[in-house]
PDB file of N, CA and C in Angstrom:
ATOM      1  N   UNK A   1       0.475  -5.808   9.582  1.00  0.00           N
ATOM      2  CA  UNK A   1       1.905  -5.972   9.758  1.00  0.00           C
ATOM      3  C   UNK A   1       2.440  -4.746  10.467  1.00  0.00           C
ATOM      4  N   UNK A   2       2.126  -4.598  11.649  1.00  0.00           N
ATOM      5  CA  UNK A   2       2.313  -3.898  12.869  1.00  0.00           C
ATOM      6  C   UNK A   2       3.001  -4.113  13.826  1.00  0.00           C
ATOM      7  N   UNK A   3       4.491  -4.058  13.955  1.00  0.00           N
ATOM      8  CA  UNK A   3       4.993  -4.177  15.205  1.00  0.00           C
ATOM      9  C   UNK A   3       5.842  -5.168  15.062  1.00  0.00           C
ATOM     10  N   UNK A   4       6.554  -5.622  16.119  1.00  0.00           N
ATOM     11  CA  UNK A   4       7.529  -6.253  15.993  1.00  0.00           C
ATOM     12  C   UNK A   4       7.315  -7.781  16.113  1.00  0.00           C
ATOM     13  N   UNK A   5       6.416  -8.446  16.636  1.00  0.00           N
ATOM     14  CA  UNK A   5       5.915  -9.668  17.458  1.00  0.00           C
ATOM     15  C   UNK A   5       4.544  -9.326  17.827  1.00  0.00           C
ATOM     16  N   UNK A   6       3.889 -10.424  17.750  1.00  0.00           N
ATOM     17  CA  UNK A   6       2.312 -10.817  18.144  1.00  0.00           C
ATOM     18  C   UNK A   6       2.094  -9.912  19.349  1.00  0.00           C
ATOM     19  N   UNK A   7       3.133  -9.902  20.343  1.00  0.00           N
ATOM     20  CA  UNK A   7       2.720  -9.304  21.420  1.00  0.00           C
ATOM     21  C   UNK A   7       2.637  -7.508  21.596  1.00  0.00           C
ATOM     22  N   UNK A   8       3.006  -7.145  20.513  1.00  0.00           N
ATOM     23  CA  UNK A   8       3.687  -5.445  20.143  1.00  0.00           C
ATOM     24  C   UNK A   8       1.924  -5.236  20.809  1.00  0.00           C
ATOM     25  N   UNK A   9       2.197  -3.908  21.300  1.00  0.00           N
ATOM     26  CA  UNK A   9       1.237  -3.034  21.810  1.00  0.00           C
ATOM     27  C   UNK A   9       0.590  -2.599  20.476  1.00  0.00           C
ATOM     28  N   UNK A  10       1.768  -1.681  19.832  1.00  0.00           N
ATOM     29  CA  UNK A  10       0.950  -1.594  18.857  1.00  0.00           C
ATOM     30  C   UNK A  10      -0.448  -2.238  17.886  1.00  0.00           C
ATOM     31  N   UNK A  11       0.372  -3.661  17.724  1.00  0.00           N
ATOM     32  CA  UNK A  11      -0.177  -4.226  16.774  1.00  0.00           C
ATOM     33  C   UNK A  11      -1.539  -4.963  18.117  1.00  0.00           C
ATOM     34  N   UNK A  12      -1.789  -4.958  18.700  1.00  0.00           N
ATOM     35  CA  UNK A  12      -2.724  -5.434  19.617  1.00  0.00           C
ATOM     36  C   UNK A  12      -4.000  -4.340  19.645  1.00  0.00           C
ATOM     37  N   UNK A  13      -3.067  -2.805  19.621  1.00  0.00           N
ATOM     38  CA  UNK A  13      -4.114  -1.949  20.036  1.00  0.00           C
ATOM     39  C   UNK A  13      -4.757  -2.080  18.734  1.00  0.00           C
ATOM     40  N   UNK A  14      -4.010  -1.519  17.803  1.00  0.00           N
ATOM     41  CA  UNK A  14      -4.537  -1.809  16.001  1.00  0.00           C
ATOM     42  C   UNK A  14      -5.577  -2.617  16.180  1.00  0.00           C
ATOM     43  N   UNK A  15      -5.420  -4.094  16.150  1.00  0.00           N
ATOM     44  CA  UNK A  15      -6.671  -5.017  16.078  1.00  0.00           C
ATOM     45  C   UNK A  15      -7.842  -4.459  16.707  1.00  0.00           C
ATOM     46  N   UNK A  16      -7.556  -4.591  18.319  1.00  0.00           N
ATOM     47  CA  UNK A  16      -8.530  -4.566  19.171  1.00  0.00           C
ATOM     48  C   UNK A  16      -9.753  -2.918  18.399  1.00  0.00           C
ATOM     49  N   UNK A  17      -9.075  -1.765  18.013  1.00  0.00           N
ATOM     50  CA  UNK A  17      -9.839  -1.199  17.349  1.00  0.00           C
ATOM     51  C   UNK A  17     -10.646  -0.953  16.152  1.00  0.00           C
ATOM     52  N   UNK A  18      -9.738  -2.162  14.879  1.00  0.00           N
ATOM     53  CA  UNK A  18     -10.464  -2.481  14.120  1.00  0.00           C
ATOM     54  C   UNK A  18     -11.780  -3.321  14.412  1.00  0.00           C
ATOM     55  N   UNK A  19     -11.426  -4.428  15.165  1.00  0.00           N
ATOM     56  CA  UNK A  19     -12.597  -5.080  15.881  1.00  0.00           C
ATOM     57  C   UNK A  19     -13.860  -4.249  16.452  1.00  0.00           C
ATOM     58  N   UNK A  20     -13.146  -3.340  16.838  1.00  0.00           N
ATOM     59  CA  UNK A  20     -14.706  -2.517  17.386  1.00  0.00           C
ATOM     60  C   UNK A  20     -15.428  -1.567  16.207  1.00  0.00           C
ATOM     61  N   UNK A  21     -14.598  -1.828  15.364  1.00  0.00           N
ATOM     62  CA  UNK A  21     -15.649  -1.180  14.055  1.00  0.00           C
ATOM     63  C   UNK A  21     -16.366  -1.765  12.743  1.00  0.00           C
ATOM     64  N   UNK A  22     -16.066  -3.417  13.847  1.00  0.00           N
ATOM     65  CA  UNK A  22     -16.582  -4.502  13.417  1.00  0.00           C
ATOM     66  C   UNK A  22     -15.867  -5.192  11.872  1.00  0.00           C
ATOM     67  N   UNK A  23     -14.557  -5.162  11.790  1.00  0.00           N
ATOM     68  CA  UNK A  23     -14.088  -5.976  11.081  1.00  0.00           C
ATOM     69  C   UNK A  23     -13.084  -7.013  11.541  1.00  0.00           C
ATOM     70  N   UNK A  24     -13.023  -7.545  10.230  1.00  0.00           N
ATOM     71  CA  UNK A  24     -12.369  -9.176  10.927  1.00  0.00           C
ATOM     72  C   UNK A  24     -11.071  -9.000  10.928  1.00  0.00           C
ATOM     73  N   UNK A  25      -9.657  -9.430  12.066  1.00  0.00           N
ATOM     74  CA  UNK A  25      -8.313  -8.717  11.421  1.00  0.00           C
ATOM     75  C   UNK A  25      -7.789 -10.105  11.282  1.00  0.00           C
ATOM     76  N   UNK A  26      -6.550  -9.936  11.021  1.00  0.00           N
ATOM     77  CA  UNK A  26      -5.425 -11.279  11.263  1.00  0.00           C
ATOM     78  C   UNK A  26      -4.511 -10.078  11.560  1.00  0.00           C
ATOM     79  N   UNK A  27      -3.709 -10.529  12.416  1.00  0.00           N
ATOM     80  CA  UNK A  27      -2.187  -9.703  12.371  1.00  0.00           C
ATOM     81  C   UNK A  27      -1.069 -10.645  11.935  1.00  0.00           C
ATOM     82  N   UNK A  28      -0.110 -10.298  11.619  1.00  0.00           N
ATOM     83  CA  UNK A  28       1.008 -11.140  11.107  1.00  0.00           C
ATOM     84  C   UNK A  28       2.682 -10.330  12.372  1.00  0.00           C
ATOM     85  N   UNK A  29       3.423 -11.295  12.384  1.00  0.00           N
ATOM     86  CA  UNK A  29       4.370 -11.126  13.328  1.00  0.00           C
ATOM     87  C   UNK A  29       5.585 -11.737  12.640  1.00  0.00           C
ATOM     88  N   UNK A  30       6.922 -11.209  12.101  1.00  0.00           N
ATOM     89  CA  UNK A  30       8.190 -12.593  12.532  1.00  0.00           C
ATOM     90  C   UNK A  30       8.492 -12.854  13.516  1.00  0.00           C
ATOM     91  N   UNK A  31       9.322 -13.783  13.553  1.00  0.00           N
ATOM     92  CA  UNK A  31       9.848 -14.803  14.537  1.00  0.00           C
ATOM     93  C   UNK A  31       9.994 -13.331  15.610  1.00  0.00           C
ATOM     94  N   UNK A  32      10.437 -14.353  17.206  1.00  0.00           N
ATOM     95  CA  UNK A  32      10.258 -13.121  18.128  1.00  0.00           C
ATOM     96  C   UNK A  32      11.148 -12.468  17.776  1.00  0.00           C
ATOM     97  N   UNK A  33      11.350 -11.085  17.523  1.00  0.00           N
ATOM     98  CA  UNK A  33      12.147  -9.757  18.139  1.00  0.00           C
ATOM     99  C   UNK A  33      12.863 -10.143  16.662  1.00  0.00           C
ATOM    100  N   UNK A  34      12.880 -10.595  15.624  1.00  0.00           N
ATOM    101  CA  UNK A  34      13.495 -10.576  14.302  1.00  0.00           C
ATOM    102  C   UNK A  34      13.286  -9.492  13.689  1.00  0.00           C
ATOM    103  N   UNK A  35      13.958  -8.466  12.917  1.00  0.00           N
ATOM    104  CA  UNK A  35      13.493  -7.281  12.422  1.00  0.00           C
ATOM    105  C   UNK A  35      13.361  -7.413  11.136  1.00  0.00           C
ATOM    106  N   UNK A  36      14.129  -8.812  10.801  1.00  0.00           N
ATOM    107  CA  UNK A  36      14.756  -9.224   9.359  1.00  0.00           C
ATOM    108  C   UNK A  36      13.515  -8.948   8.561  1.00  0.00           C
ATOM    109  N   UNK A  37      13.405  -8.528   7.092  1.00  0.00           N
ATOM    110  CA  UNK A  37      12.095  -8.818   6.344  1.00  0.00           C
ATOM    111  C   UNK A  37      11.855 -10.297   5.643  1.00  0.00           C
ATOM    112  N   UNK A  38      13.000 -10.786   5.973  1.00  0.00           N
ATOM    113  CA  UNK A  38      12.973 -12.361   5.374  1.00  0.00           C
ATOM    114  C   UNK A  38      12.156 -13.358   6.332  1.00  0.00           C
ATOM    115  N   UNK A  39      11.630 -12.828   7.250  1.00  0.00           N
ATOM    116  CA  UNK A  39      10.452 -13.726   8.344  1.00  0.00           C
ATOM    117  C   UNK A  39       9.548 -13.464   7.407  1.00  0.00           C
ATOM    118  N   UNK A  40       9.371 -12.683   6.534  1.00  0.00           N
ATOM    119  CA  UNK A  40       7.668 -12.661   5.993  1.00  0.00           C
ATOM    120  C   UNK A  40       7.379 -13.007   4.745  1.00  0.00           C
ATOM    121  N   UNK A  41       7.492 -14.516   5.165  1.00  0.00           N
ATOM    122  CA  UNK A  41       7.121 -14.938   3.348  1.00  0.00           C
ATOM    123  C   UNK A  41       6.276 -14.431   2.458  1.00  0.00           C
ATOM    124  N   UNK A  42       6.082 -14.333   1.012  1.00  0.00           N
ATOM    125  CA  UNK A  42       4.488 -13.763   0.996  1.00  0.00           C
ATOM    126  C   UNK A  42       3.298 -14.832   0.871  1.00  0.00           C
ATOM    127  N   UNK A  43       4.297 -16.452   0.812  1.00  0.00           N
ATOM    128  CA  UNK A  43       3.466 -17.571   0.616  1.00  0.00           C
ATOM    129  C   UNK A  43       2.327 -17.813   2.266  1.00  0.00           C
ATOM    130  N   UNK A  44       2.910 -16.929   3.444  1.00  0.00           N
ATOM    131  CA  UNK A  44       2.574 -16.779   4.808  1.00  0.00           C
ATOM    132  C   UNK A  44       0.818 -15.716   4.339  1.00  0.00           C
ATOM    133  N   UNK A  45       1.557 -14.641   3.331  1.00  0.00           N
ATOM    134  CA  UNK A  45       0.034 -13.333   3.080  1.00  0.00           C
ATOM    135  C   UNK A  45      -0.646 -14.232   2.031  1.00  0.00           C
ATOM    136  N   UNK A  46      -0.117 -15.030   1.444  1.00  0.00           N
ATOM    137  CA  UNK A  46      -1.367 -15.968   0.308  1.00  0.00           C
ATOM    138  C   UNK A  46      -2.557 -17.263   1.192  1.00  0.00           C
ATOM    139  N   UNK A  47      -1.601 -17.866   2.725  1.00  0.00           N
ATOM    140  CA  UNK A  47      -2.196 -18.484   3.123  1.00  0.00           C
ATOM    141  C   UNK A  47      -3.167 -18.098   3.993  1.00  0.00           C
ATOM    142  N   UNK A  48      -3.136 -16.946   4.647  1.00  0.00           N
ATOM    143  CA  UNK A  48      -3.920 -15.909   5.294  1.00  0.00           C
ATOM    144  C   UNK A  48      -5.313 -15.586   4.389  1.00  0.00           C
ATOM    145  N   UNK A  49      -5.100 -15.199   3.143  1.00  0.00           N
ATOM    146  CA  UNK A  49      -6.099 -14.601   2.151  1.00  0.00           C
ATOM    147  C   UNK A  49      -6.696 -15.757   1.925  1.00  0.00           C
ATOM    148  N   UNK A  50      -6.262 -17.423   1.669  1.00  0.00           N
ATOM    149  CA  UNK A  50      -7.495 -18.190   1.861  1.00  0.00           C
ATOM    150  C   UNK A  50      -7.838 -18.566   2.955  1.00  0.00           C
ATOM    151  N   UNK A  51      -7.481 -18.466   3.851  1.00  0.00           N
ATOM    152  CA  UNK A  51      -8.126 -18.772   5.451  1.00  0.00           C
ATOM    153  C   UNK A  51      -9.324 -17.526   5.084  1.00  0.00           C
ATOM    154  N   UNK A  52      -8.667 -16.418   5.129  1.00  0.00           N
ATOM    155  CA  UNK A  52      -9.797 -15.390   5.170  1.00  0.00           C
ATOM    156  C   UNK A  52     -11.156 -15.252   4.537  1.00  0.00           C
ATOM    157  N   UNK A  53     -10.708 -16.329   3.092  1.00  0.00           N
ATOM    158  CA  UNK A  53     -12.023 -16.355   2.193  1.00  0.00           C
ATOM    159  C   UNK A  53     -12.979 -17.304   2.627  1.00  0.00           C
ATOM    160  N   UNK A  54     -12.150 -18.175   2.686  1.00  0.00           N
ATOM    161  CA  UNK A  54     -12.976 -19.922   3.483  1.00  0.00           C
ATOM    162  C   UNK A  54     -13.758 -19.139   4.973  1.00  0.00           C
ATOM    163  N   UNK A  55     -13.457 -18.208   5.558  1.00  0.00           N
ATOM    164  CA  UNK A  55     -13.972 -17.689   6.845  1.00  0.00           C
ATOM    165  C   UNK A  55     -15.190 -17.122   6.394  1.00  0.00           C
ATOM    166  N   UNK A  56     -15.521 -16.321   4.677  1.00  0.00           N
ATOM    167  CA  UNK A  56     -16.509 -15.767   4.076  1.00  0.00           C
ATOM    168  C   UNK A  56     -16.082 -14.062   4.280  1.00  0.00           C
ATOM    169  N   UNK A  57     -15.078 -14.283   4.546  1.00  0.00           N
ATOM    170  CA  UNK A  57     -14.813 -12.635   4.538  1.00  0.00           C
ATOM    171  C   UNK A  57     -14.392 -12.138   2.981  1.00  0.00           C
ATOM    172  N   UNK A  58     -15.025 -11.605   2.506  1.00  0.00           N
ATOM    173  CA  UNK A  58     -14.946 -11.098   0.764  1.00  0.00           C
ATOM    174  C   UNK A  58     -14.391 -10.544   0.336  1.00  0.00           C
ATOM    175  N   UNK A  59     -13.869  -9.095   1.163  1.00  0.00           N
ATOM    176  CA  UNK A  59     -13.130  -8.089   1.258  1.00  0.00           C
ATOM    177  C   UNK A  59     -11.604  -8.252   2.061  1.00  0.00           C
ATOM    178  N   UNK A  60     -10.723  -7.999   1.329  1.00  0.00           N
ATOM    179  CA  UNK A  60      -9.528  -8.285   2.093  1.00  0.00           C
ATOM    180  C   UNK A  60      -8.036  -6.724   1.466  1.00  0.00           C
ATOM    181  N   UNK A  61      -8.313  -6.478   2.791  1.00  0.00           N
ATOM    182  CA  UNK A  61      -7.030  -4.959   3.141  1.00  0.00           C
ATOM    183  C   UNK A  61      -5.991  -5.459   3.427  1.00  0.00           C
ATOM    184  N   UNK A  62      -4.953  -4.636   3.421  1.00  0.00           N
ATOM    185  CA  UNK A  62      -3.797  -4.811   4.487  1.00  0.00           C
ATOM    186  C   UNK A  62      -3.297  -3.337   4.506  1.00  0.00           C
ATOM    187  N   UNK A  63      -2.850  -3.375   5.951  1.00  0.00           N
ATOM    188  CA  UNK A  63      -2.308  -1.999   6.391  1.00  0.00           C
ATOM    189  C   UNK A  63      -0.856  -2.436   6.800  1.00  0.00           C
ATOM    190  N   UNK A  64       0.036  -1.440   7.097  1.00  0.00           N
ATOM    191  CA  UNK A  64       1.517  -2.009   7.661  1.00  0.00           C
ATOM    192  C   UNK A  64       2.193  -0.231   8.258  1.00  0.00           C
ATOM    193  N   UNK A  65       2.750  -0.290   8.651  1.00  0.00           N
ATOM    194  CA  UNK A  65       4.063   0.818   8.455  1.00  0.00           C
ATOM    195  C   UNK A  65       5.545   0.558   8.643  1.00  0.00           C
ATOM    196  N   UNK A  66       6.071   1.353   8.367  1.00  0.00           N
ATOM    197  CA  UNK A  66       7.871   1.357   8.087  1.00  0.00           C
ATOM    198  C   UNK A  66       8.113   0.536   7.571  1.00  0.00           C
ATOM    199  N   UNK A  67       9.138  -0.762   7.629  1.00  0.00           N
ATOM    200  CA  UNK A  67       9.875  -1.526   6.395  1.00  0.00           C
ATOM    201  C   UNK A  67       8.698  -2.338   6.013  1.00  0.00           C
ATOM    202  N   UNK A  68       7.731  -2.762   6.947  1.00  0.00           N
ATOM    203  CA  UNK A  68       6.607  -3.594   6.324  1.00  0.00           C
ATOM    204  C   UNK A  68       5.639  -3.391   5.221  1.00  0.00           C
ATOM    205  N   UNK A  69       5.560  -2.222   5.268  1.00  0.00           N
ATOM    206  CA  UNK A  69       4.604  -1.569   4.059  1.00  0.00           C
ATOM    207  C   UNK A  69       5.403  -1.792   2.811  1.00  0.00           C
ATOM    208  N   UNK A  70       6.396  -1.906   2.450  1.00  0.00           N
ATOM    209  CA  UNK A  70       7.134  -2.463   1.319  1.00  0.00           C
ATOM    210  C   UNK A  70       7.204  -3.861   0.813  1.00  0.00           C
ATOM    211  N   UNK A  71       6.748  -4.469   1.794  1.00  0.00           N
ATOM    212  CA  UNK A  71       6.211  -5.816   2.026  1.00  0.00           C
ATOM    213  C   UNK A  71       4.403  -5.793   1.444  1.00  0.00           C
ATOM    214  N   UNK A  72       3.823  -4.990   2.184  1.00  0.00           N
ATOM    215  CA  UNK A  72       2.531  -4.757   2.152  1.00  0.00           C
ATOM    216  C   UNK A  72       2.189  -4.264   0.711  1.00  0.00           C
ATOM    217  N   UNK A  73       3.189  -3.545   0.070  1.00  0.00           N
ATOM    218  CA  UNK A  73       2.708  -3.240  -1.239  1.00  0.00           C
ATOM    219  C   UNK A  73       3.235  -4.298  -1.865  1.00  0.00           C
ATOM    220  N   UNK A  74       4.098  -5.201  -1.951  1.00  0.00           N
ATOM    221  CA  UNK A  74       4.472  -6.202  -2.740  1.00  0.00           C
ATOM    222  C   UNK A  74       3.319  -7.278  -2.438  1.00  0.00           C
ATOM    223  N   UNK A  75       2.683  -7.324  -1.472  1.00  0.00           N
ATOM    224  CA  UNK A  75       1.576  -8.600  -1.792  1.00  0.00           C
ATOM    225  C   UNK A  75       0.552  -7.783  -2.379  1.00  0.00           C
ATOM    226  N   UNK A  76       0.186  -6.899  -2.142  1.00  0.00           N
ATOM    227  CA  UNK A  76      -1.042  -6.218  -2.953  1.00  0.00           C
ATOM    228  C   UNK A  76      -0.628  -6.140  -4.504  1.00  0.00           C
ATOM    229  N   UNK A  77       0.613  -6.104  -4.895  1.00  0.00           N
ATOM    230  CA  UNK A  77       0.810  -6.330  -6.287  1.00  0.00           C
ATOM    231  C   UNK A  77       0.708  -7.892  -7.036  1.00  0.00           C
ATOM    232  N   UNK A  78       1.320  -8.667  -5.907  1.00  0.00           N
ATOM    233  CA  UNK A  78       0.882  -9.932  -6.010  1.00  0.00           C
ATOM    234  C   UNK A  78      -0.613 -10.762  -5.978  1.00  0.00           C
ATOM    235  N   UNK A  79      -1.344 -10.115  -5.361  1.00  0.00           N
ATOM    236  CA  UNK A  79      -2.504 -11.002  -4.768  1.00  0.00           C
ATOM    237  C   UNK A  79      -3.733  -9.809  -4.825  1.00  0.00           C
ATOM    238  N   UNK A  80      -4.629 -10.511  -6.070  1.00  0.00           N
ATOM    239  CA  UNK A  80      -5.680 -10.025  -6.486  1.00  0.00           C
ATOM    240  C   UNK A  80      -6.628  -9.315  -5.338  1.00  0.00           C
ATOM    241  N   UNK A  81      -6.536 -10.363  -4.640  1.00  0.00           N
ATOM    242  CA  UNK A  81      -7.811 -10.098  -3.413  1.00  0.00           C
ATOM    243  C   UNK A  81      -7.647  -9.740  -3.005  1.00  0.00           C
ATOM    244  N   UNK A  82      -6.181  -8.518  -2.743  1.00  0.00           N
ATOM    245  CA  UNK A  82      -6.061  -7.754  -2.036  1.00  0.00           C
ATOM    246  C   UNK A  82      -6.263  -6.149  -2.333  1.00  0.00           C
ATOM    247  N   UNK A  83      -7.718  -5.488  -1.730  1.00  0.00           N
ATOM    248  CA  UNK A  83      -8.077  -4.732  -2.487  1.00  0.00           C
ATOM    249  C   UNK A  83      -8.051  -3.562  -1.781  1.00  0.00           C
ATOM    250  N   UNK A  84      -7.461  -3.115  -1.013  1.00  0.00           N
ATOM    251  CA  UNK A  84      -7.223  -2.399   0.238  1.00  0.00           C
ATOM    252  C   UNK A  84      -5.860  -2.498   0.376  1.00  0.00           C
ATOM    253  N   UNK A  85      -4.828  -0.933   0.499  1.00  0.00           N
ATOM    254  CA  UNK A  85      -3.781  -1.116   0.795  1.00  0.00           C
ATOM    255  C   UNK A  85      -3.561   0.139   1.789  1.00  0.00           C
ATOM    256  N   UNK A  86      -2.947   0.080   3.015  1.00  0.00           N
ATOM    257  CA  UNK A  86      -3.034   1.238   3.874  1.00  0.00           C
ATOM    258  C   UNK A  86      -1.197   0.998   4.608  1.00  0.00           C
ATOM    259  N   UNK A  87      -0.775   1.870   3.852  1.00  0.00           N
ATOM    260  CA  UNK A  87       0.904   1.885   3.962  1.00  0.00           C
ATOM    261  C   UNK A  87       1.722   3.092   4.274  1.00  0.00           C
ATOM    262  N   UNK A  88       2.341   2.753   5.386  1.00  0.00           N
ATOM    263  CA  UNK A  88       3.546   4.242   5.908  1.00  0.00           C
ATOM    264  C   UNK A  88       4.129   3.577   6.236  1.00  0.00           C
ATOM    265  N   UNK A  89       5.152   4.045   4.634  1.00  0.00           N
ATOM    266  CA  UNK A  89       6.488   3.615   4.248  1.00  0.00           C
ATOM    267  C   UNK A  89       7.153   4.717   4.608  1.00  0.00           C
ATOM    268  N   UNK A  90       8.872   4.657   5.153  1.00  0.00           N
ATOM    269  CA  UNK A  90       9.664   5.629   5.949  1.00  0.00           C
ATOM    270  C   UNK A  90      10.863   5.444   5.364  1.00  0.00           C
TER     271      UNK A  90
END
């Protein structure tokens, strides 16, 4: 939960380097250019975590920064399988 939209540099470069250290990502985006935190359901981070399991991925993180990481710690409090939390909150 990087950036503003799917297309954020940020959140592109993020992936593309997790990928090269060989893990699996999803990125998450709201609606375009919405800053609102009400685009990010957490029923959106529960449906992700079973896509992710059904994929056989076992291990499941989430990273975020600024208002998202408040987000990011509320599903990690919510959702077991989330066992990895990497957050810069501002």
């Amino acid at each position: 939960m990087i950036g503003d939209d799917a297309e954020d540099y940020l959140a592109r470069t993020s992936v593309k380097w997790l990928h090269k250290l060989g893990l699996n990502v999803m990125t998450m985006s709201p609606a375009k250019k919405d800053y609102g935190d009400h685009n990010y359901p957490l029923e959106r981070i529960e449906k992700a975590i079973r896509w992710l399991k059904t994929s056989g991925n076992q291990k499941i993180g989430i990273v975020s920064a600024s208002t998202t990481g408040t987000l990011a710690l509320t599903a990690a409090s919510y959702f077991e399988d989330i066992t990895l939390t990497n957050c810069n909150v501002q």
